[in-house]
PDB file of N, CA and C in Angstrom:
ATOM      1  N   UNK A   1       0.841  -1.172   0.000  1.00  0.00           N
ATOM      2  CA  UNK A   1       0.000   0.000   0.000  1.00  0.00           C
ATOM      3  C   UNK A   1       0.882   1.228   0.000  1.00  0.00           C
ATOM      4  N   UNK A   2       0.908   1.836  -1.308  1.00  0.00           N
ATOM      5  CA  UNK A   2       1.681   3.294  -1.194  1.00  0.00           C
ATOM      6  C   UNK A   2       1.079   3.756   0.226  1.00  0.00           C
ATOM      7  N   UNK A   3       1.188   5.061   0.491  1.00  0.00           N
ATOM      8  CA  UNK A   3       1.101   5.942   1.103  1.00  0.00           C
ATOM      9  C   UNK A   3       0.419   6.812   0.922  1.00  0.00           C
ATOM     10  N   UNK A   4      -0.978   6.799   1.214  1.00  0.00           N
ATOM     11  CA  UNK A   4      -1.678   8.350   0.897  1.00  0.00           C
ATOM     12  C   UNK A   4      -3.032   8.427   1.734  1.00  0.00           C
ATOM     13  N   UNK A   5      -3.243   9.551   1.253  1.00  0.00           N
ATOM     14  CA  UNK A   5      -4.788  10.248   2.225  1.00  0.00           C
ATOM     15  C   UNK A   5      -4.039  10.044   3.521  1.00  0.00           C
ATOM     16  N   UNK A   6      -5.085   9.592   4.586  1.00  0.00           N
ATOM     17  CA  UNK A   6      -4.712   9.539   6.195  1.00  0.00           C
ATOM     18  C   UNK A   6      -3.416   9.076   6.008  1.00  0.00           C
ATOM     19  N   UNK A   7      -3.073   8.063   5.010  1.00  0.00           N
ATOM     20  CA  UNK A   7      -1.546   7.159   5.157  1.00  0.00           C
ATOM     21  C   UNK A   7      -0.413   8.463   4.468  1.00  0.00           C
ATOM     22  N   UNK A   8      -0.976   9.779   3.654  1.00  0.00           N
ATOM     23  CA  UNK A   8       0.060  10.161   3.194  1.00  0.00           C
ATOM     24  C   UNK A   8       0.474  11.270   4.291  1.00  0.00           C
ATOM     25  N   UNK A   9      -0.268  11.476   5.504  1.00  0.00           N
ATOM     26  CA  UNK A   9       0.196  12.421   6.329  1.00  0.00           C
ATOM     27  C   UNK A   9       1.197  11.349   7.395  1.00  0.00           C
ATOM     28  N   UNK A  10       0.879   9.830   7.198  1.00  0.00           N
ATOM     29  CA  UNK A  10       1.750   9.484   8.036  1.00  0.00           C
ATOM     30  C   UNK A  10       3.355   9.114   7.695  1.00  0.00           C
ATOM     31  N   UNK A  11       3.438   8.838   6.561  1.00  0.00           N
ATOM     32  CA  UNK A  11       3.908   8.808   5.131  1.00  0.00           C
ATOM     33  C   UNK A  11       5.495   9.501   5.639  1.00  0.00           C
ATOM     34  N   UNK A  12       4.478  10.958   5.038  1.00  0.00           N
ATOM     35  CA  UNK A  12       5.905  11.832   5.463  1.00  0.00           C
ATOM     36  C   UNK A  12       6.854  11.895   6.623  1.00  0.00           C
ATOM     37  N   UNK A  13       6.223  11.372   7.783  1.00  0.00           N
ATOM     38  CA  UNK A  13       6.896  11.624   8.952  1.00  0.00           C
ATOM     39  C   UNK A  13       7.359   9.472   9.198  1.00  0.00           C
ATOM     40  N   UNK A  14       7.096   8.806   8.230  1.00  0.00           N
ATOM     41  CA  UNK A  14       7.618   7.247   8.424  1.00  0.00           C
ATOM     42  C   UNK A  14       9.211   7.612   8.465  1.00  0.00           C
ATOM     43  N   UNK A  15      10.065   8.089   7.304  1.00  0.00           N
ATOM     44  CA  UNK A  15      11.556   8.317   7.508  1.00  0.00           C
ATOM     45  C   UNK A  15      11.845   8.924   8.673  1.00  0.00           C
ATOM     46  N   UNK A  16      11.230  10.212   9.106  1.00  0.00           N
ATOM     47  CA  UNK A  16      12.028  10.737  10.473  1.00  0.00           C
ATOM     48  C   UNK A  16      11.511   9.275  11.658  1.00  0.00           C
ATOM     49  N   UNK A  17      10.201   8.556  11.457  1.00  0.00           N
ATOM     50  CA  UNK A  17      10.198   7.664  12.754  1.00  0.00           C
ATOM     51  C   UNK A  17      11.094   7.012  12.544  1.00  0.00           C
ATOM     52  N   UNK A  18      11.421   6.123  11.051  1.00  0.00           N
ATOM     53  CA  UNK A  18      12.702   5.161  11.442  1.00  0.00           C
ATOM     54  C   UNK A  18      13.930   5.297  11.619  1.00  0.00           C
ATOM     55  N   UNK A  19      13.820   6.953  11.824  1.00  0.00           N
ATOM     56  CA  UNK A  19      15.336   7.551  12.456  1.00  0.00           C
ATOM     57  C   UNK A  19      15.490   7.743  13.905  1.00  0.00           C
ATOM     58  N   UNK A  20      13.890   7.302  14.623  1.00  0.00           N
ATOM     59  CA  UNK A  20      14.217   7.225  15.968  1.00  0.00           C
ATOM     60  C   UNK A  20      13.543   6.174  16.478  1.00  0.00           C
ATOM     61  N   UNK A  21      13.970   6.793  17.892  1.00  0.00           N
ATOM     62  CA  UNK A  21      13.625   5.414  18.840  1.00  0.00           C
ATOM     63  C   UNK A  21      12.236   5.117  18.257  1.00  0.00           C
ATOM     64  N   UNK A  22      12.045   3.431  18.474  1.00  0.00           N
ATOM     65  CA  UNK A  22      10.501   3.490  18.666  1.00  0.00           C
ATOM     66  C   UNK A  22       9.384   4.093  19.683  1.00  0.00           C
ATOM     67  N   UNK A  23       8.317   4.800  18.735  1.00  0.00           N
ATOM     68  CA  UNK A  23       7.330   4.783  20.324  1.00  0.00           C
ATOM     69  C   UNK A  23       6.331   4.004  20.935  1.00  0.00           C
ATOM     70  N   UNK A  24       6.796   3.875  22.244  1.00  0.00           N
ATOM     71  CA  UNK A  24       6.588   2.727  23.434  1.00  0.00           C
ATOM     72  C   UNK A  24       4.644   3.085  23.629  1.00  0.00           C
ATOM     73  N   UNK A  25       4.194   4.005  23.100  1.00  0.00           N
ATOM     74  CA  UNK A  25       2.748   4.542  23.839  1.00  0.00           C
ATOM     75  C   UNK A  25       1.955   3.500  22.715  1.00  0.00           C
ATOM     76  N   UNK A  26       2.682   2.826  21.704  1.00  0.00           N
ATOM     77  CA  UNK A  26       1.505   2.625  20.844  1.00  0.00           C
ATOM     78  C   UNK A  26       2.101   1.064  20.245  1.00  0.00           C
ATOM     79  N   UNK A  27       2.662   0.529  21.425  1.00  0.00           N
ATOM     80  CA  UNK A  27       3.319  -0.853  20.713  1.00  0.00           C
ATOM     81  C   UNK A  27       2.304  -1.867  21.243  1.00  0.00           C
ATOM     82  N   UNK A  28       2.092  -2.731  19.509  1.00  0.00           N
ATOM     83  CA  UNK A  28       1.058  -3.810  19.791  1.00  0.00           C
ATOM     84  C   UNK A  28       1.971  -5.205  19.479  1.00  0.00           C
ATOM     85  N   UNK A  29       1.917  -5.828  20.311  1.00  0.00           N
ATOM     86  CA  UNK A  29       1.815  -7.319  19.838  1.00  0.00           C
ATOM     87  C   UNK A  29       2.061  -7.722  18.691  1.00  0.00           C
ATOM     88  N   UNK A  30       2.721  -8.742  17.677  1.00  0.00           N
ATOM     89  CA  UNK A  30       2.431  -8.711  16.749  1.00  0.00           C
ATOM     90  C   UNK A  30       1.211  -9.967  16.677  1.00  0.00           C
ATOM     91  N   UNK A  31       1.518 -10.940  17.654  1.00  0.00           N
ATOM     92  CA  UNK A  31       0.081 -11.807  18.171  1.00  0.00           C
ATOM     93  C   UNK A  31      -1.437 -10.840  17.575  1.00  0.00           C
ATOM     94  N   UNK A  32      -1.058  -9.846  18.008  1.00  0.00           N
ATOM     95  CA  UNK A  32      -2.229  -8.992  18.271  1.00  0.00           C
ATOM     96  C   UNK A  32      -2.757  -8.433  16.892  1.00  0.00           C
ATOM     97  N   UNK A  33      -1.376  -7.896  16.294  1.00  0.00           N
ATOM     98  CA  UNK A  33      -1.877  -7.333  15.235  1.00  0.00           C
ATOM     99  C   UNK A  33      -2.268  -8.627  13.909  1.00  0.00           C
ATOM    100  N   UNK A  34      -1.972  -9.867  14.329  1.00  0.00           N
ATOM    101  CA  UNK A  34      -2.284 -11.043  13.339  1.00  0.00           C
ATOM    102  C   UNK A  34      -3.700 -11.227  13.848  1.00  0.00           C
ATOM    103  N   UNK A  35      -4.058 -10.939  14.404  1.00  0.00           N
ATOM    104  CA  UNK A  35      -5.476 -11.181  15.304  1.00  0.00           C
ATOM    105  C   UNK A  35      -6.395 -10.069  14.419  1.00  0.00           C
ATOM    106  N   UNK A  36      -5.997  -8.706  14.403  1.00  0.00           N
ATOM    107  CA  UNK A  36      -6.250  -7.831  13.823  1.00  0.00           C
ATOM    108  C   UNK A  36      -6.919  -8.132  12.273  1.00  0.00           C
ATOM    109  N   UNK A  37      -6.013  -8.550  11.526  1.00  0.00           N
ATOM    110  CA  UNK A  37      -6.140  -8.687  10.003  1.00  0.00           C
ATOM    111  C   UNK A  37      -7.179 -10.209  10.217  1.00  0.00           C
ATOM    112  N   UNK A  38      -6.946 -10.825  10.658  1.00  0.00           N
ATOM    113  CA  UNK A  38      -7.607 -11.914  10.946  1.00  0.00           C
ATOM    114  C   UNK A  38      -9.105 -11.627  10.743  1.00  0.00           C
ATOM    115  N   UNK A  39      -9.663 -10.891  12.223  1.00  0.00           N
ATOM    116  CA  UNK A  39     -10.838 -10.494  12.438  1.00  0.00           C
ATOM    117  C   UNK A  39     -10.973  -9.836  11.220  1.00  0.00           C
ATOM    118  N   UNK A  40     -10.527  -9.049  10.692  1.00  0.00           N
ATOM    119  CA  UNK A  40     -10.777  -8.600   9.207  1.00  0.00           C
ATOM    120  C   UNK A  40     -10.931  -8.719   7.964  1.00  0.00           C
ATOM    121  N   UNK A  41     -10.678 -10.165   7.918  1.00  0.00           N
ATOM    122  CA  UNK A  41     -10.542 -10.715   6.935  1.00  0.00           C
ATOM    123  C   UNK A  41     -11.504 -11.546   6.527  1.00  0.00           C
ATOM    124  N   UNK A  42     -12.073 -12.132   8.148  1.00  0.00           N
ATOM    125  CA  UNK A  42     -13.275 -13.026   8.322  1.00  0.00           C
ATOM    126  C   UNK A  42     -14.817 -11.927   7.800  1.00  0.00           C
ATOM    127  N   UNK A  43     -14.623 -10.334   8.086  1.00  0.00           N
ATOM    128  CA  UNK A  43     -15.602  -9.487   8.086  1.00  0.00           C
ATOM    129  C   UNK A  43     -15.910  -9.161   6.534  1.00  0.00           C
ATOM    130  N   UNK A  44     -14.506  -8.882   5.612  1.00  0.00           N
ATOM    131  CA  UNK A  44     -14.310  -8.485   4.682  1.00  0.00           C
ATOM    132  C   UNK A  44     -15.133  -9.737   4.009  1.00  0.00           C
ATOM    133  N   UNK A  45     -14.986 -11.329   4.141  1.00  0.00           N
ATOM    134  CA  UNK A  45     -14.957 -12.455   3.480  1.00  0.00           C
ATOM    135  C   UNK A  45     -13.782 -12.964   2.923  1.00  0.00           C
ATOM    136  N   UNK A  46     -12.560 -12.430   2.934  1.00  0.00           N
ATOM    137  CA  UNK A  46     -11.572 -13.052   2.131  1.00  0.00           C
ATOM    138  C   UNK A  46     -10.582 -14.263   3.018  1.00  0.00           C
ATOM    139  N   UNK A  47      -9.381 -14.874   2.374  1.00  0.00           N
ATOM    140  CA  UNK A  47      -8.825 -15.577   3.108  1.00  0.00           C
ATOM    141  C   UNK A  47      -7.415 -15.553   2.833  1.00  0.00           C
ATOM    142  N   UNK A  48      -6.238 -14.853   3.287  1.00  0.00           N
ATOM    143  CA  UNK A  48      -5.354 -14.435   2.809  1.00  0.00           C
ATOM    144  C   UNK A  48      -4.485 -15.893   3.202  1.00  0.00           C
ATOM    145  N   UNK A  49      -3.493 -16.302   2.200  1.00  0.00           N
ATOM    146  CA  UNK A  49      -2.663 -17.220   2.519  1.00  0.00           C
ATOM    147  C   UNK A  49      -1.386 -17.187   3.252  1.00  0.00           C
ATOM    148  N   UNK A  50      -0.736 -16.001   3.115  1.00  0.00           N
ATOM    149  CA  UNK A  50      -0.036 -16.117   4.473  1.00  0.00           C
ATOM    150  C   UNK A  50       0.281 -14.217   4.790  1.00  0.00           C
ATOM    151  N   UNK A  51      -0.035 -14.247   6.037  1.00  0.00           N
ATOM    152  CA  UNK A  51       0.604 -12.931   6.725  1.00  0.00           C
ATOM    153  C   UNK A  51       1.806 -12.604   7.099  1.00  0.00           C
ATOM    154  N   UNK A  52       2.630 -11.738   7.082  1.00  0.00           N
ATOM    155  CA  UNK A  52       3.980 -11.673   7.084  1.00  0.00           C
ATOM    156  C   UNK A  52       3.951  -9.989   7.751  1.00  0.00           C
ATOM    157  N   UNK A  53       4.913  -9.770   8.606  1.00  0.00           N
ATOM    158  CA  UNK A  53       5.510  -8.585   9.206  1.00  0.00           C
ATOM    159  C   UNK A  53       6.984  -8.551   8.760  1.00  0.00           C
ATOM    160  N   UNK A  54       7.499  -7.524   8.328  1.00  0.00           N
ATOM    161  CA  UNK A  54       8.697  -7.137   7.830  1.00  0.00           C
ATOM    162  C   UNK A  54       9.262  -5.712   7.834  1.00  0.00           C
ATOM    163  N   UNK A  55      10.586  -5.385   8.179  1.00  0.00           N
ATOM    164  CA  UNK A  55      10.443  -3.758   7.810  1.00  0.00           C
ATOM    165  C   UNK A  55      10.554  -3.722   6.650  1.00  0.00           C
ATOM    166  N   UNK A  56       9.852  -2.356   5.949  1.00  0.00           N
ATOM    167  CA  UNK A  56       9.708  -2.216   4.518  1.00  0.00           C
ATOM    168  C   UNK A  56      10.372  -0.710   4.472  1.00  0.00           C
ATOM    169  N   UNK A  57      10.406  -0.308   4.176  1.00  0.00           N
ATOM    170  CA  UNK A  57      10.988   1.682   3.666  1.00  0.00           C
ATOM    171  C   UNK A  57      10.178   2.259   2.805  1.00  0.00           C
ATOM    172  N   UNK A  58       9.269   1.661   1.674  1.00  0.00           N
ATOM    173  CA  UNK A  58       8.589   2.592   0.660  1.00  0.00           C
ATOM    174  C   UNK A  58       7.257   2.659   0.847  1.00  0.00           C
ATOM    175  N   UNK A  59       6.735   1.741   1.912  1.00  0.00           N
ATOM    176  CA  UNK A  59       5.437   1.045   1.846  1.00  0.00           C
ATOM    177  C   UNK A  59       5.183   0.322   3.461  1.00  0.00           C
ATOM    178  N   UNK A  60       3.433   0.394   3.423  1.00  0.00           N
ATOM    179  CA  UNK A  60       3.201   0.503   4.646  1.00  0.00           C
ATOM    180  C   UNK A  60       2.822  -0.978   4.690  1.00  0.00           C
ATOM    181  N   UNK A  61       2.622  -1.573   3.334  1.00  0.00           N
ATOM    182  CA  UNK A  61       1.770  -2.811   3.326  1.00  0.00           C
ATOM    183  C   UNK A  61       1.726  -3.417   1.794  1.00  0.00           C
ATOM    184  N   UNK A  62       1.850  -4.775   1.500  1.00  0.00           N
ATOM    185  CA  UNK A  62       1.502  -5.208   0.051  1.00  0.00           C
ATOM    186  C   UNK A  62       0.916  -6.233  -0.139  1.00  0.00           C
ATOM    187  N   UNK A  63       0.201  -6.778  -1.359  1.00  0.00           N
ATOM    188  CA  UNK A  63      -0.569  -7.902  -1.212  1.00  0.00           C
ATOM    189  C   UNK A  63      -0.175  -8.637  -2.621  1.00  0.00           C
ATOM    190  N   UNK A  64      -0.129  -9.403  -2.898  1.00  0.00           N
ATOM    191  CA  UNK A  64       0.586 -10.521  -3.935  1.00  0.00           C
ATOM    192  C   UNK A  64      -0.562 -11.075  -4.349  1.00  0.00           C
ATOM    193  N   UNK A  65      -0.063 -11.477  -5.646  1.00  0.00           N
ATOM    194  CA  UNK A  65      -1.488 -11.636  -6.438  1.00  0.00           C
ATOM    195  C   UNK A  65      -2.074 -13.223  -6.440  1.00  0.00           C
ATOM    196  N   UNK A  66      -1.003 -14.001  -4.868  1.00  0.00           N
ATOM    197  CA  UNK A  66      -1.293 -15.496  -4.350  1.00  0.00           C
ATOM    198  C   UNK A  66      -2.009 -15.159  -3.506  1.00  0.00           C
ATOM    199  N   UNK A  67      -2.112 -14.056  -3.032  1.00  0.00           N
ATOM    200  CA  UNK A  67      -2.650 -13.893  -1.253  1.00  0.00           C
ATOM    201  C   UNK A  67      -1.851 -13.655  -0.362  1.00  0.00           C
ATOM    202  N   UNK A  68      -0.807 -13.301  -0.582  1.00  0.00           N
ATOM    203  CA  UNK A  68       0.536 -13.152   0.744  1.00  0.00           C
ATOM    204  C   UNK A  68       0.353 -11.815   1.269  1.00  0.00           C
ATOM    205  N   UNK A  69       0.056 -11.097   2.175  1.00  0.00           N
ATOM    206  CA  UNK A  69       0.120  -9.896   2.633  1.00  0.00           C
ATOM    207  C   UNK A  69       1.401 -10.027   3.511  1.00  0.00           C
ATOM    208  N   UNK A  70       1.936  -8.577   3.438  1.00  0.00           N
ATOM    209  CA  UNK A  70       3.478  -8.190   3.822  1.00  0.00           C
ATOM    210  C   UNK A  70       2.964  -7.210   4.204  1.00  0.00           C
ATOM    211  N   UNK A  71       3.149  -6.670   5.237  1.00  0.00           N
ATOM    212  CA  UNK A  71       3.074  -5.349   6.039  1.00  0.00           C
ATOM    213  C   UNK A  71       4.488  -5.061   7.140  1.00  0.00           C
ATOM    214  N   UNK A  72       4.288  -3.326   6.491  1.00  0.00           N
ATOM    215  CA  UNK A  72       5.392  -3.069   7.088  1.00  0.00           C
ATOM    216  C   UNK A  72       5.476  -3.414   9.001  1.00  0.00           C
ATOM    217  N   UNK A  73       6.799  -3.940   9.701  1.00  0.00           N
ATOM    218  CA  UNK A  73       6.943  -4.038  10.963  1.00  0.00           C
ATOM    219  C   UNK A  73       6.423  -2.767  12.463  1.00  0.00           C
ATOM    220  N   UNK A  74       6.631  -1.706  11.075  1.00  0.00           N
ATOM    221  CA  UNK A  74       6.889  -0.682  11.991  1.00  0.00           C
ATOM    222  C   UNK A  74       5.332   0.017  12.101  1.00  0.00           C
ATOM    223  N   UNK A  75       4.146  -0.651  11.469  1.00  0.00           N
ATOM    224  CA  UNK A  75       2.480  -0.500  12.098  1.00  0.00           C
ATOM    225  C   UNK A  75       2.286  -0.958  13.053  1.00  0.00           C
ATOM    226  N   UNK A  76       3.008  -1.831  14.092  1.00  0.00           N
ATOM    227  CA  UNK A  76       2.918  -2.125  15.459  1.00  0.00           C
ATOM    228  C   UNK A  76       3.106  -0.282  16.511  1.00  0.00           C
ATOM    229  N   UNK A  77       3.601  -0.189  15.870  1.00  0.00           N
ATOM    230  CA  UNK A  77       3.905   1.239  16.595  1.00  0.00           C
ATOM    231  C   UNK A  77       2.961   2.642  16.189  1.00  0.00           C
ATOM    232  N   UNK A  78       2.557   1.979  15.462  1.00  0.00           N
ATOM    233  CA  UNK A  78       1.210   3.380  14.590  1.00  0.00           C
ATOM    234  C   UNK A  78      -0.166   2.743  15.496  1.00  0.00           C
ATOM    235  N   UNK A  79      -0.977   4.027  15.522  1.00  0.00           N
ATOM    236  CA  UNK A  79      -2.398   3.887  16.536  1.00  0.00           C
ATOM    237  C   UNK A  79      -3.200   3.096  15.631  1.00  0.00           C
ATOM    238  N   UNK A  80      -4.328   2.373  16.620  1.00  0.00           N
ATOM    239  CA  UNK A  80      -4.958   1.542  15.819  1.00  0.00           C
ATOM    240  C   UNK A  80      -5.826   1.983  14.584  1.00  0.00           C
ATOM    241  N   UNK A  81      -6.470   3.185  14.401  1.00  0.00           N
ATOM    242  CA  UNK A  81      -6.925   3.704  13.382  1.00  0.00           C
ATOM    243  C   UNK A  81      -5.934   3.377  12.443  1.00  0.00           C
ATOM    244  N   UNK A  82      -4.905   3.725  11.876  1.00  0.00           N
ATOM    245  CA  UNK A  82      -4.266   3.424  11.408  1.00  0.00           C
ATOM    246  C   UNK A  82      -3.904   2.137  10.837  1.00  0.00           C
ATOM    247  N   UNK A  83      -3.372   1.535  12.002  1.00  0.00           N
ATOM    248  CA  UNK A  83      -3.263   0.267  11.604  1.00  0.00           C
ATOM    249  C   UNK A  83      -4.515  -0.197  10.601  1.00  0.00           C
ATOM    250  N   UNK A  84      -5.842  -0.147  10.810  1.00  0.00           N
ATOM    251  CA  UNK A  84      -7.313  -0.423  10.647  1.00  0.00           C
ATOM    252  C   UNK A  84      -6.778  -0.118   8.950  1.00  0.00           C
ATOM    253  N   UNK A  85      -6.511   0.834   8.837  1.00  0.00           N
ATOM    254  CA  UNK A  85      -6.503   1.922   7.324  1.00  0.00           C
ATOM    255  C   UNK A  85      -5.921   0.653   6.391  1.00  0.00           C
ATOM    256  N   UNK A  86      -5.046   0.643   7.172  1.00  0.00           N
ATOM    257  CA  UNK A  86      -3.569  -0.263   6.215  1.00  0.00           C
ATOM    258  C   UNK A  86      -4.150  -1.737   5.822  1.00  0.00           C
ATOM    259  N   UNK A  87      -4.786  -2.309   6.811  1.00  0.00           N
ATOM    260  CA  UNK A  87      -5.065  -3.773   6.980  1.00  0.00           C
ATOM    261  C   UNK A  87      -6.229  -4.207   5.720  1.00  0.00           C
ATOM    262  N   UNK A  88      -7.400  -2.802   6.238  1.00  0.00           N
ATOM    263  CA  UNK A  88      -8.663  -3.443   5.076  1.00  0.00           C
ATOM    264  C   UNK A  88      -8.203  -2.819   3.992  1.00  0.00           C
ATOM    265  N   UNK A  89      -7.732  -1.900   3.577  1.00  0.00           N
ATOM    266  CA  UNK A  89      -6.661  -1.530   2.062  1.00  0.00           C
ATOM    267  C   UNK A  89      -6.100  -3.047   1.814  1.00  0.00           C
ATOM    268  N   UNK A  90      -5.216  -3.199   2.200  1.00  0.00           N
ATOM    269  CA  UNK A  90      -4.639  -4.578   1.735  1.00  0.00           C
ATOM    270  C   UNK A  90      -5.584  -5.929   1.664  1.00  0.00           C
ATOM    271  N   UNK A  91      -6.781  -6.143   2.612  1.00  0.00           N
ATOM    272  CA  UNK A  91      -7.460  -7.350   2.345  1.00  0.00           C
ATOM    273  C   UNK A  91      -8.483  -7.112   0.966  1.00  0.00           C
ATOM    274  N   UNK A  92      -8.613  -6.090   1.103  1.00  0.00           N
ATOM    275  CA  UNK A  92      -9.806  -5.524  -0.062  1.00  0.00           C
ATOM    276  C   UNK A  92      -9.300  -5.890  -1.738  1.00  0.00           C
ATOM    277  N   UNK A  93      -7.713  -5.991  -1.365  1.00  0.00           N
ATOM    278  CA  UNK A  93      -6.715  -6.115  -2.432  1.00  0.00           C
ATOM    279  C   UNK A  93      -7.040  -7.680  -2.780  1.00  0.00           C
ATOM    280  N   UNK A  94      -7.749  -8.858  -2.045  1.00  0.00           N
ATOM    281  CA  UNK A  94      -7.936  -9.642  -2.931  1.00  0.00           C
ATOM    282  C   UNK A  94      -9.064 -10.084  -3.195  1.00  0.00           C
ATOM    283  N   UNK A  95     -10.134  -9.008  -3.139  1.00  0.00           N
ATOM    284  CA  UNK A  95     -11.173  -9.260  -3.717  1.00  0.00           C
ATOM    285  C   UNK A  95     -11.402  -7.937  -5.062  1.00  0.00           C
ATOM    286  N   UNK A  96     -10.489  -7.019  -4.763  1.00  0.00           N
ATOM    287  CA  UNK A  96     -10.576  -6.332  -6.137  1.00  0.00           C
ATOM    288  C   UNK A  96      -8.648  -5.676  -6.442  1.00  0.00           C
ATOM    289  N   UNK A  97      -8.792  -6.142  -7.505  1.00  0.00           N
ATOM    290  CA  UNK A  97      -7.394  -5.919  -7.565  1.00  0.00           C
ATOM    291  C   UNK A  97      -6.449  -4.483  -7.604  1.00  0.00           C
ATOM    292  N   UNK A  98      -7.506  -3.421  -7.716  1.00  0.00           N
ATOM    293  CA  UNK A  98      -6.635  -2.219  -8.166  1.00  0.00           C
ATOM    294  C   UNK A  98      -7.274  -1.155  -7.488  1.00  0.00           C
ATOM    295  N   UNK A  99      -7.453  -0.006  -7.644  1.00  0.00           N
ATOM    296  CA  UNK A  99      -7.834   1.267  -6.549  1.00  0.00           C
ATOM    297  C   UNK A  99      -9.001   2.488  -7.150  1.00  0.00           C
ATOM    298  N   UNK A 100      -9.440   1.240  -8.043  1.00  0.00           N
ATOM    299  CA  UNK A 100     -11.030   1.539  -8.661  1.00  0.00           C
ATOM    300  C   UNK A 100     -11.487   2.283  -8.055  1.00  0.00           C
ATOM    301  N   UNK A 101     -13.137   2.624  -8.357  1.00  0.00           N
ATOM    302  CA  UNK A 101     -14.141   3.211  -7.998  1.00  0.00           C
ATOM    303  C   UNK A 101     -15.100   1.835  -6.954  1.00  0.00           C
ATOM    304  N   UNK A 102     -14.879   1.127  -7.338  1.00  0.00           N
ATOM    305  CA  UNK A 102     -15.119  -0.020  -6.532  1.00  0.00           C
ATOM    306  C   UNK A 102     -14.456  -0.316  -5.099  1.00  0.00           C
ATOM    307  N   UNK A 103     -13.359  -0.801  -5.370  1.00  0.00           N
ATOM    308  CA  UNK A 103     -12.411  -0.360  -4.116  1.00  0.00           C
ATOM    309  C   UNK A 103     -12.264   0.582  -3.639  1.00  0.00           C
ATOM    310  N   UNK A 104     -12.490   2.235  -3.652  1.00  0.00           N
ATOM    311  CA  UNK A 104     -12.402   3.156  -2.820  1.00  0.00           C
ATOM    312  C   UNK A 104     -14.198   3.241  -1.923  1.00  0.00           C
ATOM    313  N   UNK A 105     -14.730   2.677  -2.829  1.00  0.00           N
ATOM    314  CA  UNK A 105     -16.354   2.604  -2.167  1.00  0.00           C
ATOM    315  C   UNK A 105     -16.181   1.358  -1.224  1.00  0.00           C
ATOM    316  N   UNK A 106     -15.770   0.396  -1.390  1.00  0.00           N
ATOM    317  CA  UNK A 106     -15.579  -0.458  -0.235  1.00  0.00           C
ATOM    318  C   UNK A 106     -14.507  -0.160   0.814  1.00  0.00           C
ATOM    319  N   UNK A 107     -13.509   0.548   0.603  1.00  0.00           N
ATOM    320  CA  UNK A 107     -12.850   0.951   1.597  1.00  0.00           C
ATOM    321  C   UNK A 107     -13.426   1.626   2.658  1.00  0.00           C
ATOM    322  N   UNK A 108     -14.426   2.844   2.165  1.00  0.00           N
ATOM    323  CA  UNK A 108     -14.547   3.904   2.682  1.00  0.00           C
ATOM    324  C   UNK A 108     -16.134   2.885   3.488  1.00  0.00           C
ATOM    325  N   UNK A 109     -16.807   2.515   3.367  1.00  0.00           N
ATOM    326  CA  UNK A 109     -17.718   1.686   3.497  1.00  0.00           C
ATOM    327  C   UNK A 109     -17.160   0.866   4.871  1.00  0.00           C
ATOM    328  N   UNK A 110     -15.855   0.561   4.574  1.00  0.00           N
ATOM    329  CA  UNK A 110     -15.910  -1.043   5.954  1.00  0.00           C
ATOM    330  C   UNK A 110     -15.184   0.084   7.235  1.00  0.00           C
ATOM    331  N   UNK A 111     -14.704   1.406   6.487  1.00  0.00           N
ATOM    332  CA  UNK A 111     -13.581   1.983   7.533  1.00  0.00           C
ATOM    333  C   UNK A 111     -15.068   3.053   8.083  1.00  0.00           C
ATOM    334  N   UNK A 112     -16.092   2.778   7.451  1.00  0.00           N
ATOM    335  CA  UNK A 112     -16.630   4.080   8.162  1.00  0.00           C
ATOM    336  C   UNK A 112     -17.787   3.131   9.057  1.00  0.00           C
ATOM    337  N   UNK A 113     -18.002   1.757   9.038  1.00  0.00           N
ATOM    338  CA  UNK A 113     -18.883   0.796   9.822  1.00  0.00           C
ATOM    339  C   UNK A 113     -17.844   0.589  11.143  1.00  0.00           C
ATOM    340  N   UNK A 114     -16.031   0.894  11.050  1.00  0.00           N
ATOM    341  CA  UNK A 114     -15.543   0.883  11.816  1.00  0.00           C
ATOM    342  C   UNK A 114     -14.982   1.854  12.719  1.00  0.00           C
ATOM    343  N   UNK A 115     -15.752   3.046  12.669  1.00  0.00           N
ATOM    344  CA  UNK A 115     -16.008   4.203  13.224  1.00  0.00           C
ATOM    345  C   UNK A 115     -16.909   4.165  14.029  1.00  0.00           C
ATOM    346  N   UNK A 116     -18.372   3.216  13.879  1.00  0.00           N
ATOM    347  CA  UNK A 116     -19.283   3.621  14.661  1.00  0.00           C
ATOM    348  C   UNK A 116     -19.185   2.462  15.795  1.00  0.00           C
TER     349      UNK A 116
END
């Protein structure tokens, strides 16, 4: 997942975070955050074949056109809104492949049922 909208304000400030310490106010589990995409995935309907945490530098998150989601390491440390942003962007990725008019209506759709 490039970087943009809510992700492009976080975007800009990803290089200065991985120039510092991590912050401790917002560290999850990664147990937790597999739990995360999980529950999300079951909501969305999809079934991703394998989840993976990694540090990445250009990108917050990616999805392979087998089902492999790769997300960057360093969303353990971003607030859960966030995290939320990154996760159904990427699961949405295998039920529509590209950043359509389709996919921005389902994005905006599962992130705004996860507001209320």
């Amino acid at each position: 997942m490039q970087k943009r909208t809510l992700i492009q304000q976080a975007a800009r400030s990803k290089k200065i975070k991985h120039d510092l310490a991590p912050r401790m106010e917002e560290l999850v589990p990664a147990s937790i955050f597999h739990s995360e995409v999980h529950t999300w995935a079951k909501r969305i309907g999809v079934a991703p074949k394998e989840i993976r945490l990694r540090p990445m530098k250009r990108k917050w998150a990616s999805c392979s056109i087998r089902g492999r989601l790769t997300f960057d390491s360093a969303l353990l440390h971003e607030p859960a809104a966030f995290r939320r942003e990154v996760i159904v962007h990427e699961l949405l990725h295998l039920k529509v492949p590209n950043h359509g008019k389709v996919f921005k209506g389902l994005l905006n759709s599962y992130l705004a049922q996860a507001a209320h």
